[in-house]
Structures are given as structure tokens and as C-alpha cells.
Protein backbone atom coordinates (compact mmCIF):
# COMPACT_ATOMS: atom_id res chain seq x y z
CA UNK A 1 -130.20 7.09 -27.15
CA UNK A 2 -127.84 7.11 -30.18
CA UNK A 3 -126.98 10.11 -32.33
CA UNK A 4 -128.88 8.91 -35.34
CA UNK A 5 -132.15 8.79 -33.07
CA UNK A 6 -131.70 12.08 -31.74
CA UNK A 7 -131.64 13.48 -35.11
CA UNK A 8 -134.52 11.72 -36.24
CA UNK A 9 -136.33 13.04 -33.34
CA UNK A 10 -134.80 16.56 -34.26
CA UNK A 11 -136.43 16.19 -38.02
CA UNK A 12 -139.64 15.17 -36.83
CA UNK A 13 -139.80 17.97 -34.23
CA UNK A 14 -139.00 20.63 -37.26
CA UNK A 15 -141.17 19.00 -39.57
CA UNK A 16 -143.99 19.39 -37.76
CA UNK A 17 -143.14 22.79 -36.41
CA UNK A 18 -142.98 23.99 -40.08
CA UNK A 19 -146.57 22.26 -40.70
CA UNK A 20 -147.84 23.96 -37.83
CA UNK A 21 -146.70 27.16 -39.12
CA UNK A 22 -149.36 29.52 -40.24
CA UNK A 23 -147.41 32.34 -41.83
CA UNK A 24 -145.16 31.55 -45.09
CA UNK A 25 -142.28 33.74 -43.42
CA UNK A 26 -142.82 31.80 -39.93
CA UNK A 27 -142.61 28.56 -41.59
CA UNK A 28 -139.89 29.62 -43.83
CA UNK A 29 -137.15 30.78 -41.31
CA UNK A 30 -138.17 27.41 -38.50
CA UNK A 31 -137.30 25.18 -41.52
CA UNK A 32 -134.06 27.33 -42.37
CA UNK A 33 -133.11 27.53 -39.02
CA UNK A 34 -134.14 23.69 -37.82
CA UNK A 35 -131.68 22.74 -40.95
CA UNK A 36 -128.97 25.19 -39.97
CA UNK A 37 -128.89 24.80 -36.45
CA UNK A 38 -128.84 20.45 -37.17
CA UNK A 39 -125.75 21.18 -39.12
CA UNK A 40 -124.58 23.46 -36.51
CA UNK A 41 -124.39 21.48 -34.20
CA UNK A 42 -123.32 18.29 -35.72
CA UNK A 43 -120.07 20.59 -36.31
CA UNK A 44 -119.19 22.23 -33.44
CA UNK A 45 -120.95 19.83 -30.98
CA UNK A 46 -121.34 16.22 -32.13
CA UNK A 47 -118.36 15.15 -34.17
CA UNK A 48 -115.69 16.63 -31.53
CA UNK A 49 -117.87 14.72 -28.83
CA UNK A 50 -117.29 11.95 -30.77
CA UNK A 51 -113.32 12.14 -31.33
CA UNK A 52 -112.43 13.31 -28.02
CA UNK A 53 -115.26 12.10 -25.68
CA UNK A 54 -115.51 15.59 -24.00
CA UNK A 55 -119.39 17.21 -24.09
CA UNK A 56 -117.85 20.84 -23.58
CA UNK A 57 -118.31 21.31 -27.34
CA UNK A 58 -121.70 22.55 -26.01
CA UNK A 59 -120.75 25.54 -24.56
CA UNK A 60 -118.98 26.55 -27.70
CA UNK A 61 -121.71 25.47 -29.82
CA UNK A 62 -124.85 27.26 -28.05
CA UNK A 63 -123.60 30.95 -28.39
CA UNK A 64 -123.27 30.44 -32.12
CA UNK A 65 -126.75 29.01 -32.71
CA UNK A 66 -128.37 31.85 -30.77
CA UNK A 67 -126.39 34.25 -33.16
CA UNK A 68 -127.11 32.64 -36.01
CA UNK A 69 -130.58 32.65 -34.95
CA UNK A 70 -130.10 36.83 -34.69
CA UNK A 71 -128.62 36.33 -38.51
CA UNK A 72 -131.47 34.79 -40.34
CA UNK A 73 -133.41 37.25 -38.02
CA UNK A 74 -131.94 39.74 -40.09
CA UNK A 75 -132.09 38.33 -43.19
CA UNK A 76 -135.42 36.66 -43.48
CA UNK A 77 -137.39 38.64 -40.99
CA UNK A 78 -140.45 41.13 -42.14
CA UNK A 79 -140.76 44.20 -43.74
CA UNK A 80 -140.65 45.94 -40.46
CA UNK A 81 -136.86 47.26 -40.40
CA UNK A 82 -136.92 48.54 -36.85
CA UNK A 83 -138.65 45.53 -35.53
CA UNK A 84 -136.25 43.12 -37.12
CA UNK A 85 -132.54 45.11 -36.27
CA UNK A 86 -133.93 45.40 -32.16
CA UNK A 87 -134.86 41.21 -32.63
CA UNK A 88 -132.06 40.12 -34.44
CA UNK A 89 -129.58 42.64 -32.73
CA UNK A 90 -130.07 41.14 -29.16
């Protein structure tokens, strides 16, 4: 499968994610985070894959998606502050 599929597959997946959505916030942050975590790892992951043939990029690029999940946690989460520091602090 070829990068541009994968990413096709990866919009598609979002897209429908964010229909499926039934809060505003809920659909909000998967469409933020589907877009951020695309660009991501196209960044840390894909385009060094591509210049040096090595897939390690991975394991450099997954710890920084999970804490940029924990970031937009933080920043677009509920009203609930206590809820949303324990979430996006972990």
C-alpha cells in the first residue's frame, strides 16, 4: 500500500469519526487531533522513512502524538478543570 493510500484511508477514517460524533466538543478535538496527528506523523515518521529507508522514526514519533493528544486535552477539553488536568496530565 502506498503512502498516498494510507492517508486517504486516514481521512476517511477521521471523517467519519467526526460525523459520528455526537457532542460539538467530541467532534471538535477528533477532527483537530486526526489533522494534527496526520501532520505529525508525516514529519517525524514518513518523510525520514522515506530519505533514509529506516521505520525507527516510529518510535520517536508515537510518544509525541500521545502528548500532543494530553495537549489539546488541555486545551479543548470541558469545563471540568479537575477532570481535564488528571486526563491530559497522564
Amino acid at each position: 500500500m502506498k503512502s498516498g493510500e494510507v492517508l486517504c484511508v486516514a481521512c476517511i477514517a477521521i471523517w467519519s469519526m467526526v460525523n459520528a460524533a455526537t457532542s460539538a466538543t467530541l467532534a471538535a478535538l477528533l477532527l483537530v487531533n486526526g489533522i494534527l496527528q496526520i501532520g505529525l506523523f508525516t514529519l517525524v515518521a514518513c518523510i525520514p522513512f522515506l530519505k533514509t529507508g529506516r521505520m525507527s522514526f516510529v518510535d520517536i514519533a508515537w510518544p509525541f502524538g500521545v502528548a500532543l493528544i494530553g495537549l489539546q486535552i488541555l486545551l479543548l477539553g470541558d469545563e471540568h478543570a479537575l477532570r481535564k488536568w488528571a486526563t491530559g496530565g497522564v
